[in-house]
PDB file of N, CA and C in Angstrom:
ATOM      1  N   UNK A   1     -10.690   8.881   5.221  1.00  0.00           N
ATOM      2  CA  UNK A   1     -10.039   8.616   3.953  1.00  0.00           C
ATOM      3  C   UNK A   1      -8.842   9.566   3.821  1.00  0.00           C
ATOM      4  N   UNK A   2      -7.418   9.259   3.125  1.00  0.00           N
ATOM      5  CA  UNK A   2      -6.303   9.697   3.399  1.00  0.00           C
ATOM      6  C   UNK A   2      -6.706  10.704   1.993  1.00  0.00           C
ATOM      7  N   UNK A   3      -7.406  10.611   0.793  1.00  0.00           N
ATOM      8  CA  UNK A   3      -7.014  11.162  -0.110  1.00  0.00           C
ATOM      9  C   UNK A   3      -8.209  10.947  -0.719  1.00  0.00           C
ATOM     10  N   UNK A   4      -8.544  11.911  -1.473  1.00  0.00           N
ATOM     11  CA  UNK A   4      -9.873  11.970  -2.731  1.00  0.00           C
ATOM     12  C   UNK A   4      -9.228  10.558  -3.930  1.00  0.00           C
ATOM     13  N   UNK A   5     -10.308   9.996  -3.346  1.00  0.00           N
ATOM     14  CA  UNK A   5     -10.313   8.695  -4.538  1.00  0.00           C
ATOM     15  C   UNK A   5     -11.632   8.212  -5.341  1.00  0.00           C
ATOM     16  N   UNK A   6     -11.956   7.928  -6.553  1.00  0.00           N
ATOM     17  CA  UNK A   6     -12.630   7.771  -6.997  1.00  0.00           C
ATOM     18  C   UNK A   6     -13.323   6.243  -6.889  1.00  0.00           C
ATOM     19  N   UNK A   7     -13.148   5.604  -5.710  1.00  0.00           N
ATOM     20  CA  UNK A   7     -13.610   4.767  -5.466  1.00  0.00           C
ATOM     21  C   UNK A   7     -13.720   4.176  -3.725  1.00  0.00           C
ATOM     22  N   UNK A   8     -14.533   3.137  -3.126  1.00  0.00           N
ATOM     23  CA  UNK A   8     -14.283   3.891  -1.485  1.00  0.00           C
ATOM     24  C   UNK A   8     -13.215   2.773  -1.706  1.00  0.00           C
ATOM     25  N   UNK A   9     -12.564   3.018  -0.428  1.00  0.00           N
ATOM     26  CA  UNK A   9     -11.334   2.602  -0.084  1.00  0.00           C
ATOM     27  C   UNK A   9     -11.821   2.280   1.622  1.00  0.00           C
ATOM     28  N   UNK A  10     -11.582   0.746   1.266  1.00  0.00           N
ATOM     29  CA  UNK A  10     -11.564   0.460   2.869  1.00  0.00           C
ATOM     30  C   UNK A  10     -10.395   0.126   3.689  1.00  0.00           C
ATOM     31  N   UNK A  11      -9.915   0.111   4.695  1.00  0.00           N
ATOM     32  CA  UNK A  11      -8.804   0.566   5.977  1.00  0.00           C
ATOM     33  C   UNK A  11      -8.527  -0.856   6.481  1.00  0.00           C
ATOM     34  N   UNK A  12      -6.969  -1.033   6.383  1.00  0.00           N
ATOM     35  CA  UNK A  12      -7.078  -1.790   7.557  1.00  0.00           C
ATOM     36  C   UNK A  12      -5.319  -1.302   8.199  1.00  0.00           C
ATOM     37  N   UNK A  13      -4.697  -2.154   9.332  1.00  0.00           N
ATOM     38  CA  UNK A  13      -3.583  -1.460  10.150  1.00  0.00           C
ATOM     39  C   UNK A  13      -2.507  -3.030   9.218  1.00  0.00           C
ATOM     40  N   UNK A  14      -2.168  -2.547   8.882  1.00  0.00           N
ATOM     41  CA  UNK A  14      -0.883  -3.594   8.419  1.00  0.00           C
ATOM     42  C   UNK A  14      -0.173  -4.677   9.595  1.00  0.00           C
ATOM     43  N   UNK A  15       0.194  -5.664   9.516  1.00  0.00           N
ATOM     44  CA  UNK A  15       0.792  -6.535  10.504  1.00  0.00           C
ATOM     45  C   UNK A  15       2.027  -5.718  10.920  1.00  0.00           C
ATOM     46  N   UNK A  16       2.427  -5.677  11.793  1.00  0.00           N
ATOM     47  CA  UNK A  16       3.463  -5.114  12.608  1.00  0.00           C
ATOM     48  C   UNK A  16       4.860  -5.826  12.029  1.00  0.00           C
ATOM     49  N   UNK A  17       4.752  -7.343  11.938  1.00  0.00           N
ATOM     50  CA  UNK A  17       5.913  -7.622  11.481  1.00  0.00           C
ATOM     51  C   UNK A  17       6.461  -7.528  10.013  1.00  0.00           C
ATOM     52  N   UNK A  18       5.438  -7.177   9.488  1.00  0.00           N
ATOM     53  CA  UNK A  18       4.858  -7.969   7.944  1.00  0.00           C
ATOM     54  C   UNK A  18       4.846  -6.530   6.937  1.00  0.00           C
ATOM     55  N   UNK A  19       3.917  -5.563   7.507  1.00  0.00           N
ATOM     56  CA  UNK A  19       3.422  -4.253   6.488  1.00  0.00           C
ATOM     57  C   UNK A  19       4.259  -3.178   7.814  1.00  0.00           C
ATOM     58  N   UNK A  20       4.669  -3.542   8.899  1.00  0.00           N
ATOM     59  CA  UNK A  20       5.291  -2.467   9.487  1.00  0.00           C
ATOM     60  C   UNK A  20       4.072  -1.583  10.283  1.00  0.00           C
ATOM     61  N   UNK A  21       3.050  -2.462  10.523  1.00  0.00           N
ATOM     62  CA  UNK A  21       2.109  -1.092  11.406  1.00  0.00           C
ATOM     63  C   UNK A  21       1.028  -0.369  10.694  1.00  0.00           C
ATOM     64  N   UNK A  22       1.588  -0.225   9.183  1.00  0.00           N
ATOM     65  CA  UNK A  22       1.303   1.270   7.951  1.00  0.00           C
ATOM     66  C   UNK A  22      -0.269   0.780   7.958  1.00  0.00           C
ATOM     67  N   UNK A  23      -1.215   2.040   7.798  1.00  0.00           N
ATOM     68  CA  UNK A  23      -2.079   2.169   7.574  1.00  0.00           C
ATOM     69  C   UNK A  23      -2.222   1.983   5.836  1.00  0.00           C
ATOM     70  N   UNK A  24      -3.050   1.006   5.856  1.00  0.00           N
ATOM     71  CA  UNK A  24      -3.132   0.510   4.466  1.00  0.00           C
ATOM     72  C   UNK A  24      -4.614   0.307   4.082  1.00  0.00           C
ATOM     73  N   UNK A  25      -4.664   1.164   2.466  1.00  0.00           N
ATOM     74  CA  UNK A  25      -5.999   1.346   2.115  1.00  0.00           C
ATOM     75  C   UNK A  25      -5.848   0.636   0.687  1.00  0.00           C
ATOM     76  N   UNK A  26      -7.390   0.158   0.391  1.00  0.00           N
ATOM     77  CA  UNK A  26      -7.208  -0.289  -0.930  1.00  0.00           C
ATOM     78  C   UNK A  26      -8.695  -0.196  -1.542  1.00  0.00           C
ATOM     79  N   UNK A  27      -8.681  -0.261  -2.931  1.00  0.00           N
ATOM     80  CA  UNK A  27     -10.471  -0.217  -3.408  1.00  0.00           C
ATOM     81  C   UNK A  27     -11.084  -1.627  -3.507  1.00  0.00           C
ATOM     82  N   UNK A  28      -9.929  -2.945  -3.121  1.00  0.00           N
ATOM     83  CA  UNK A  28     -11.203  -3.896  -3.890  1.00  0.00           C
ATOM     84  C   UNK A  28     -11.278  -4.703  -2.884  1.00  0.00           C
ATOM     85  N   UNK A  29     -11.884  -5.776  -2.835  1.00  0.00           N
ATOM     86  CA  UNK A  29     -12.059  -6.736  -1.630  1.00  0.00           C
ATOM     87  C   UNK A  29     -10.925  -7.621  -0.959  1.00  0.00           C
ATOM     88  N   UNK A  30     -10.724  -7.388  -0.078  1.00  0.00           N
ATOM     89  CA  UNK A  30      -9.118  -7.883   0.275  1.00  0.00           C
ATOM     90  C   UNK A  30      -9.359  -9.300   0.029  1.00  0.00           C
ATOM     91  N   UNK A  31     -10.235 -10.145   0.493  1.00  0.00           N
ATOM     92  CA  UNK A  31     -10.676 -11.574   0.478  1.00  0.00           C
ATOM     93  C   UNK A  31     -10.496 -11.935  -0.967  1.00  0.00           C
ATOM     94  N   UNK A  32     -10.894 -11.938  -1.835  1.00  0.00           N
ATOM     95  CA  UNK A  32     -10.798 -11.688  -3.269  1.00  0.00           C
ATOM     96  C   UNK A  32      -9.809 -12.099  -3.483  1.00  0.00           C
ATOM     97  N   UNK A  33      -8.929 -10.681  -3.309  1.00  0.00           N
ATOM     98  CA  UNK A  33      -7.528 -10.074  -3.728  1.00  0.00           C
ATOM     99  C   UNK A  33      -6.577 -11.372  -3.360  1.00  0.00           C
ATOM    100  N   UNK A  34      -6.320 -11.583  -1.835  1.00  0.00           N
ATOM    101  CA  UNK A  34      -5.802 -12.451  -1.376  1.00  0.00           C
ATOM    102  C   UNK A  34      -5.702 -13.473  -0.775  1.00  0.00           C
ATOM    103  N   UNK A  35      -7.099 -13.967  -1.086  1.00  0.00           N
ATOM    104  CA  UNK A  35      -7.649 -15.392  -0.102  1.00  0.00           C
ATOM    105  C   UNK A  35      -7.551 -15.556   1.136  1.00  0.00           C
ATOM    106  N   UNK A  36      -7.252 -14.220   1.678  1.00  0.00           N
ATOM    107  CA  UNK A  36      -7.284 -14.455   3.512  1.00  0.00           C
ATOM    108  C   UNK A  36      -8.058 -13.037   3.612  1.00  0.00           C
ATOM    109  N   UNK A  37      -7.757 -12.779   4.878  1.00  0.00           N
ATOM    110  CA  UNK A  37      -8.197 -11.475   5.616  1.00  0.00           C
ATOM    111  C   UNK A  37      -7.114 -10.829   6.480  1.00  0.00           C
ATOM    112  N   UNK A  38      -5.941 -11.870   6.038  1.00  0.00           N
ATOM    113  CA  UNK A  38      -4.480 -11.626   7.569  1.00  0.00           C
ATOM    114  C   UNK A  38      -4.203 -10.073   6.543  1.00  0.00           C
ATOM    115  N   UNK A  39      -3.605  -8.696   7.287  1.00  0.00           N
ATOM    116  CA  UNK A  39      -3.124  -7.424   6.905  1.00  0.00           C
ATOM    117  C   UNK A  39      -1.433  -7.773   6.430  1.00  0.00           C
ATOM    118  N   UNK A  40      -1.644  -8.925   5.245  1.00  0.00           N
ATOM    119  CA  UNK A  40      -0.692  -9.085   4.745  1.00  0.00           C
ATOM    120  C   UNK A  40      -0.871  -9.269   3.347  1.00  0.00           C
ATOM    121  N   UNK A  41       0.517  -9.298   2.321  1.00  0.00           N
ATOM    122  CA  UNK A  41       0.673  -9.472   1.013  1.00  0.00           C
ATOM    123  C   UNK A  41       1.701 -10.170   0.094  1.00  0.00           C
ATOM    124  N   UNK A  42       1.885 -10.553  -0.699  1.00  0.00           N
ATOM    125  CA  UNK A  42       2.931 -11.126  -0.947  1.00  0.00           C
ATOM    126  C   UNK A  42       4.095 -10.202  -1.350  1.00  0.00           C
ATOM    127  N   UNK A  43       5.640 -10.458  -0.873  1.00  0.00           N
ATOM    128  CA  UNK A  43       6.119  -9.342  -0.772  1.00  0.00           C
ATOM    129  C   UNK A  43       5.664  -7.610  -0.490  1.00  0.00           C
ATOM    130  N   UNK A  44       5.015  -7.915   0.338  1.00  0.00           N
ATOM    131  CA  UNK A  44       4.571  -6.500   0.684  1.00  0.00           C
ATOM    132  C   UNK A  44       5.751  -5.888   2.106  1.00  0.00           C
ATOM    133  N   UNK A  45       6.542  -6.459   2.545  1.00  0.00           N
ATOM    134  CA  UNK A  45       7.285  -6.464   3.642  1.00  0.00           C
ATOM    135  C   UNK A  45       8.286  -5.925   2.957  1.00  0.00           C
ATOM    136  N   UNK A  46       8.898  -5.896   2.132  1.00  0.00           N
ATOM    137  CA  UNK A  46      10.205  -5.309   1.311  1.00  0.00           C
ATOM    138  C   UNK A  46       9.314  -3.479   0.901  1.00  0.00           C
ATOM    139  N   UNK A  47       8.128  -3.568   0.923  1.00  0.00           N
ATOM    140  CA  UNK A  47       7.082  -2.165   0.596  1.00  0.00           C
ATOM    141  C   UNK A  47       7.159  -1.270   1.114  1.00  0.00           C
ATOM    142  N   UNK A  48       6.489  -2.075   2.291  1.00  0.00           N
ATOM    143  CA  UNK A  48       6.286  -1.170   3.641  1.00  0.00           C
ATOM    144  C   UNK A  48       7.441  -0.521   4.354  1.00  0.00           C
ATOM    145  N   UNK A  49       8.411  -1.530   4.325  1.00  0.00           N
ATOM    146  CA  UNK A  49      10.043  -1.065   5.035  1.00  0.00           C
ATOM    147  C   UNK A  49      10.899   0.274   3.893  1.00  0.00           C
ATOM    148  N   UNK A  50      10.138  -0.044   2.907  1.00  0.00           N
ATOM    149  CA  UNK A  50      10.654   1.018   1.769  1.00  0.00           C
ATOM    150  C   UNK A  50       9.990   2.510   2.401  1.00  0.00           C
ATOM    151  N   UNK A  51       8.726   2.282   2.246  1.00  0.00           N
ATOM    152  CA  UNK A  51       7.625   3.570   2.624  1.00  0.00           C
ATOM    153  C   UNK A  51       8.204   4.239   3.651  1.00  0.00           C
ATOM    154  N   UNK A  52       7.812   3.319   5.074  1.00  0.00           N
ATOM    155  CA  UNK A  52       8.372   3.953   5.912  1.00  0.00           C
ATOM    156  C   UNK A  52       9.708   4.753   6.130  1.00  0.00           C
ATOM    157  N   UNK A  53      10.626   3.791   5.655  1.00  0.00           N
ATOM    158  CA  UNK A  53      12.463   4.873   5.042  1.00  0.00           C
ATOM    159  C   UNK A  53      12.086   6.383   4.853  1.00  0.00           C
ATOM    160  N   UNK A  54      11.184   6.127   3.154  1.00  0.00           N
ATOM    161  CA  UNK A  54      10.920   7.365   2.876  1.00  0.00           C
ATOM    162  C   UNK A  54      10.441   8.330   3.781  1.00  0.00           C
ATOM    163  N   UNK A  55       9.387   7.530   4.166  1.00  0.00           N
ATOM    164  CA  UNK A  55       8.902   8.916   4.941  1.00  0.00           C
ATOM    165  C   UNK A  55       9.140  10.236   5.516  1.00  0.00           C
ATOM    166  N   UNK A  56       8.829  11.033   5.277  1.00  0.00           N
ATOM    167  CA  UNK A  56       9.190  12.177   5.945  1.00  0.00           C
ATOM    168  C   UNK A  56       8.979  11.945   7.532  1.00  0.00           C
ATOM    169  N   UNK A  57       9.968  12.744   8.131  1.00  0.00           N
ATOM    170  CA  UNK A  57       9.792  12.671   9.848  1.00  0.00           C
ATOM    171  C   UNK A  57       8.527  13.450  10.471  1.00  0.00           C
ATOM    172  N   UNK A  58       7.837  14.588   9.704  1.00  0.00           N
ATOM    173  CA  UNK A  58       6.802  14.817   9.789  1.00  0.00           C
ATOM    174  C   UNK A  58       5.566  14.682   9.666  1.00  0.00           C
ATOM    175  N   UNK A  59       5.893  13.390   8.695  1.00  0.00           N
ATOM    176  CA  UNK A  59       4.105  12.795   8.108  1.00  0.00           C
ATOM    177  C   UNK A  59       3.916  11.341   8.575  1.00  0.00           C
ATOM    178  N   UNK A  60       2.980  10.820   8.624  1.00  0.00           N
ATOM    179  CA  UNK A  60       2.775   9.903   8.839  1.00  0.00           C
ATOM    180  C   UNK A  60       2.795   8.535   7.437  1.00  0.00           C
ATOM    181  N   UNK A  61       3.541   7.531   7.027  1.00  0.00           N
ATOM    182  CA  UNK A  61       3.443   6.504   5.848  1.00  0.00           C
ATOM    183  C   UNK A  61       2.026   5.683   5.989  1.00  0.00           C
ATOM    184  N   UNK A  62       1.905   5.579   4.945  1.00  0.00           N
ATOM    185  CA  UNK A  62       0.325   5.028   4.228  1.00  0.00           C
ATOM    186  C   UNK A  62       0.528   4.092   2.740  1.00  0.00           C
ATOM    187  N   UNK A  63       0.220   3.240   2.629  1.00  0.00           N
ATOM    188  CA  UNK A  63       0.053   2.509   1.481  1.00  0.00           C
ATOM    189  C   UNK A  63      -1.138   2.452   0.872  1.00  0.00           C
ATOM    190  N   UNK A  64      -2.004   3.042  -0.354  1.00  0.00           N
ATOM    191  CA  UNK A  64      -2.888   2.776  -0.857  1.00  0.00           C
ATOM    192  C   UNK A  64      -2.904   2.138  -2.319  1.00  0.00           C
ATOM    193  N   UNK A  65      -3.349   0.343  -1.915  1.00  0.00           N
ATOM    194  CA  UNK A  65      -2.981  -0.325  -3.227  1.00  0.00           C
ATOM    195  C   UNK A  65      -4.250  -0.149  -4.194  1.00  0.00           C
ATOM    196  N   UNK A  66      -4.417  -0.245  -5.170  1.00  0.00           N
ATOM    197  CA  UNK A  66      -5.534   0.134  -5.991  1.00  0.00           C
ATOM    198  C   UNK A  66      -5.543  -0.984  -7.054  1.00  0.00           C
ATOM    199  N   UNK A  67      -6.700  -1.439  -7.591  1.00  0.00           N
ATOM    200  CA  UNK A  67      -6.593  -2.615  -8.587  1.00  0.00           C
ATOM    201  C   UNK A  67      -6.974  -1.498  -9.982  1.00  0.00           C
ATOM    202  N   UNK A  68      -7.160  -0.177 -10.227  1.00  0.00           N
ATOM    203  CA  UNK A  68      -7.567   0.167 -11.118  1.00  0.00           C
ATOM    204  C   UNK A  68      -6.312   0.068 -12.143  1.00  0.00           C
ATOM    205  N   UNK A  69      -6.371   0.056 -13.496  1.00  0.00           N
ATOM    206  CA  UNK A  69      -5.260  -0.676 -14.465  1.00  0.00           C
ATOM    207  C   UNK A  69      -5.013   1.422 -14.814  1.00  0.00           C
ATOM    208  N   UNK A  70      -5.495   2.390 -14.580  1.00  0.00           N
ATOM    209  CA  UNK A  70      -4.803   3.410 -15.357  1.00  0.00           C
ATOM    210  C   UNK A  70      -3.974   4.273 -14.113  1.00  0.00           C
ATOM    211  N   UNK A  71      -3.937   3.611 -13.215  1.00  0.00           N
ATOM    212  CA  UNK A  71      -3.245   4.393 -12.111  1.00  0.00           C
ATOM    213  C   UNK A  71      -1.343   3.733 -11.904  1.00  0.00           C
ATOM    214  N   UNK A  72      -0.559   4.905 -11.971  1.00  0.00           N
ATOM    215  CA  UNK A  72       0.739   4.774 -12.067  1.00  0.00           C
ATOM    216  C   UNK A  72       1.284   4.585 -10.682  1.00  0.00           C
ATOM    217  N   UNK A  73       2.156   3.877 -10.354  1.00  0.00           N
ATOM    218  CA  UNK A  73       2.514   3.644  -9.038  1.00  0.00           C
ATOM    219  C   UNK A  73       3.295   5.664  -8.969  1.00  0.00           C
ATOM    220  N   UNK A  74       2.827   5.967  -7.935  1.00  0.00           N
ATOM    221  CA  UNK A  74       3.495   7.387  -7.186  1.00  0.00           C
ATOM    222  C   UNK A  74       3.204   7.762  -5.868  1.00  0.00           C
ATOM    223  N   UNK A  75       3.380   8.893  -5.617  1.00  0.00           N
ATOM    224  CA  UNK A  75       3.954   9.351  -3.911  1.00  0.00           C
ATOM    225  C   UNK A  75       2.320  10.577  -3.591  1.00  0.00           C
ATOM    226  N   UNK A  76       1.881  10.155  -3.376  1.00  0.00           N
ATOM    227  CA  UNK A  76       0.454  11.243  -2.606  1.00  0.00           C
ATOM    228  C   UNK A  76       1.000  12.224  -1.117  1.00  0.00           C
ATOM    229  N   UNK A  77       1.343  13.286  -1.290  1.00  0.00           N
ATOM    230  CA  UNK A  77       1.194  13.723   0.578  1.00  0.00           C
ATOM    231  C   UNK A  77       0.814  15.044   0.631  1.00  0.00           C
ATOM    232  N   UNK A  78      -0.101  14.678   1.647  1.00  0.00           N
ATOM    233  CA  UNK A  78      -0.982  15.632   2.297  1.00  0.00           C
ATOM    234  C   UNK A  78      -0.372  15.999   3.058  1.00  0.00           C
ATOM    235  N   UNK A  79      -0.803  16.839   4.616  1.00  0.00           N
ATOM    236  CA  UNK A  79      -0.796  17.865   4.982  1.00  0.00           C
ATOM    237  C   UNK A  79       0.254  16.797   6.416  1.00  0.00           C
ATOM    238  N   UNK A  80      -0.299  15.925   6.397  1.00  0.00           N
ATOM    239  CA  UNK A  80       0.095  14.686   7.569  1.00  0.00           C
ATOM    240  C   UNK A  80       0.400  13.350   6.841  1.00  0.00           C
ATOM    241  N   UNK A  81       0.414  13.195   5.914  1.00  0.00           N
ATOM    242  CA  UNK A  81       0.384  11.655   5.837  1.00  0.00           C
ATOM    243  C   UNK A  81       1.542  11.727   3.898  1.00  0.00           C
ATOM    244  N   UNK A  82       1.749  10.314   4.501  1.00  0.00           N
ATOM    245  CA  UNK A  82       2.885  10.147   3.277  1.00  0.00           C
ATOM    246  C   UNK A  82       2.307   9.011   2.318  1.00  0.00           C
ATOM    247  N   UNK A  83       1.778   8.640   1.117  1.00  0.00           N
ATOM    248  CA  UNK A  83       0.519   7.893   0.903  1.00  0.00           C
ATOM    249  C   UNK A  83       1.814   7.392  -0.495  1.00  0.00           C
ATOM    250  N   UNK A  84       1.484   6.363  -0.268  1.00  0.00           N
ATOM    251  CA  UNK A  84       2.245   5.706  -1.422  1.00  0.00           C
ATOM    252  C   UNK A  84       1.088   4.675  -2.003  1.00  0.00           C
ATOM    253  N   UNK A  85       0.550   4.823  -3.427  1.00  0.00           N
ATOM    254  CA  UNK A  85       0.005   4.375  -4.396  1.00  0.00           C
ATOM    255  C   UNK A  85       0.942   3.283  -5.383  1.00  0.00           C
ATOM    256  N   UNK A  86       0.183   2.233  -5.300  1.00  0.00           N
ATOM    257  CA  UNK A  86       0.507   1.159  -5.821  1.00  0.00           C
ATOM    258  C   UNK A  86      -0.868   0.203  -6.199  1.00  0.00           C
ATOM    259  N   UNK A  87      -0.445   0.231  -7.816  1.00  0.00           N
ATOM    260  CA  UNK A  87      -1.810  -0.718  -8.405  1.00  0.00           C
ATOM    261  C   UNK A  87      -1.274  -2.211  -8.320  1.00  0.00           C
ATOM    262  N   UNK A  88      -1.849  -2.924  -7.587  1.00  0.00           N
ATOM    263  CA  UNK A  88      -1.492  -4.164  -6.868  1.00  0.00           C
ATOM    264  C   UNK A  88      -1.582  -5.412  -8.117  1.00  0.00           C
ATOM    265  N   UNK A  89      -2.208  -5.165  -9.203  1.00  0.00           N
ATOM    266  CA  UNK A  89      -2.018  -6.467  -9.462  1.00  0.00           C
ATOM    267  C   UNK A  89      -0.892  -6.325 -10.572  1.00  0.00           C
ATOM    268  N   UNK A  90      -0.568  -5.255 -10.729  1.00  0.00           N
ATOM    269  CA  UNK A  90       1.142  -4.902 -11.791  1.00  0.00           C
ATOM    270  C   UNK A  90       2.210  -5.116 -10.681  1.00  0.00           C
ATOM    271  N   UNK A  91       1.852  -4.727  -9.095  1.00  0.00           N
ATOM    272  CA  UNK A  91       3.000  -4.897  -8.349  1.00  0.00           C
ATOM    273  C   UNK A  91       3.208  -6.716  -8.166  1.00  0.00           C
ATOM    274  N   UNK A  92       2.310  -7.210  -8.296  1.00  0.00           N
ATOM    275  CA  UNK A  92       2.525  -8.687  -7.559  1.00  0.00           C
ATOM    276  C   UNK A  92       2.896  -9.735  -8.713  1.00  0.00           C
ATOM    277  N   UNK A  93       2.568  -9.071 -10.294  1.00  0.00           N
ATOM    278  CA  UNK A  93       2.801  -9.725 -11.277  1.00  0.00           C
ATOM    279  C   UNK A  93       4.197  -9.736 -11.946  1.00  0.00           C
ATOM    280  N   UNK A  94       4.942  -8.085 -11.119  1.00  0.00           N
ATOM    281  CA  UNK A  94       6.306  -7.593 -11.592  1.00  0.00           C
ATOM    282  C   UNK A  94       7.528  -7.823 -10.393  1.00  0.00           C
ATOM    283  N   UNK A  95       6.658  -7.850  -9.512  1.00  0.00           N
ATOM    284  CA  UNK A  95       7.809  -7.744  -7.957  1.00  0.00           C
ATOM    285  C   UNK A  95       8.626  -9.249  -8.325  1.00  0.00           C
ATOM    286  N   UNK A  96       9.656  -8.908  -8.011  1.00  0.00           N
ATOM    287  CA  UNK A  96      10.671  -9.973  -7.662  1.00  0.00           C
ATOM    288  C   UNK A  96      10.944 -10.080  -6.511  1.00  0.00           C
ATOM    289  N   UNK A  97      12.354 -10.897  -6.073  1.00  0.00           N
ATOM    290  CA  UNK A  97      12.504 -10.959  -4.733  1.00  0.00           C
ATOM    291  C   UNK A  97      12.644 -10.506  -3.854  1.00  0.00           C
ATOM    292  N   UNK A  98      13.212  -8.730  -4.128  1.00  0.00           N
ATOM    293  CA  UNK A  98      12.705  -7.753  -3.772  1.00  0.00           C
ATOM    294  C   UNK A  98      12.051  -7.317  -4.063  1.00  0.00           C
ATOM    295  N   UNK A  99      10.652  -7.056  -3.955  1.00  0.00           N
ATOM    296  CA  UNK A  99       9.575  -6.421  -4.865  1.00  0.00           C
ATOM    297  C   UNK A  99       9.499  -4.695  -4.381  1.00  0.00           C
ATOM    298  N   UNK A 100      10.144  -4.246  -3.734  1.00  0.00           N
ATOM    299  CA  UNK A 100      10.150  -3.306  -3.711  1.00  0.00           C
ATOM    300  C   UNK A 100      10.947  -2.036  -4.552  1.00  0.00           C
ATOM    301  N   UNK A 101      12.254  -2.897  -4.870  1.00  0.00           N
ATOM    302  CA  UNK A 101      13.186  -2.601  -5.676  1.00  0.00           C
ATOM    303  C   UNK A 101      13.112  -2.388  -7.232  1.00  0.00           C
ATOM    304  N   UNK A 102      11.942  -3.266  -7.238  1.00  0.00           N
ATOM    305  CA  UNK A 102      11.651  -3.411  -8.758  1.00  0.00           C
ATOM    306  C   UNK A 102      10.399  -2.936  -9.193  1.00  0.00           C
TER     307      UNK A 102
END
């Protein structure tokens, strides 16, 4: 686990073309969430290409989306890793065509 979370968070590797590779964590059932199981999202590709930018050259980028409603989208980093928090169902209800931008 990338970070003390109050809920478990299960792992998966993002599509290479799609999430960029990024190790991506989230608390709720991806199946659920998105009617598949593919390590993809809607506009999540404008996200990931954001994250990674940021990243520091020393840490590693991470996406952890969260469905909890009191968590603010912000920047987590640890010692190695660059963890970008995003509560997924404000991002997918607000994202536009860039959803990263917005």
């Amino acid at each position: 686990m990338p970070i003390e979370w109050d809920r478990p968070l299960a792992h998966r590797r993002g599509a290479g073309d799609r999430l960029a590779g990024l190790d991506v964590y989230c608390d709720f059932d991806w199946r659920t969430m998105f009617r598949h199981d593919r390590a993809v999202f809607p506009r999540g590709q404008s996200l990931a290409q954001l994250v990674v930018r940021d990243c520091p050259d020393s840490k590693t980028p991470a996406l952890l989306l969260t469905e909890r409603s009191d968590v603010l989208p912000c920047i987590q980093e640890t010692e190695d890793r660059y963890i970008v928090i995003v509560p997924i169902r404000d991002y997918l209800r607000n994202a536009g065509a860039d959803a990263a931008s917005t």
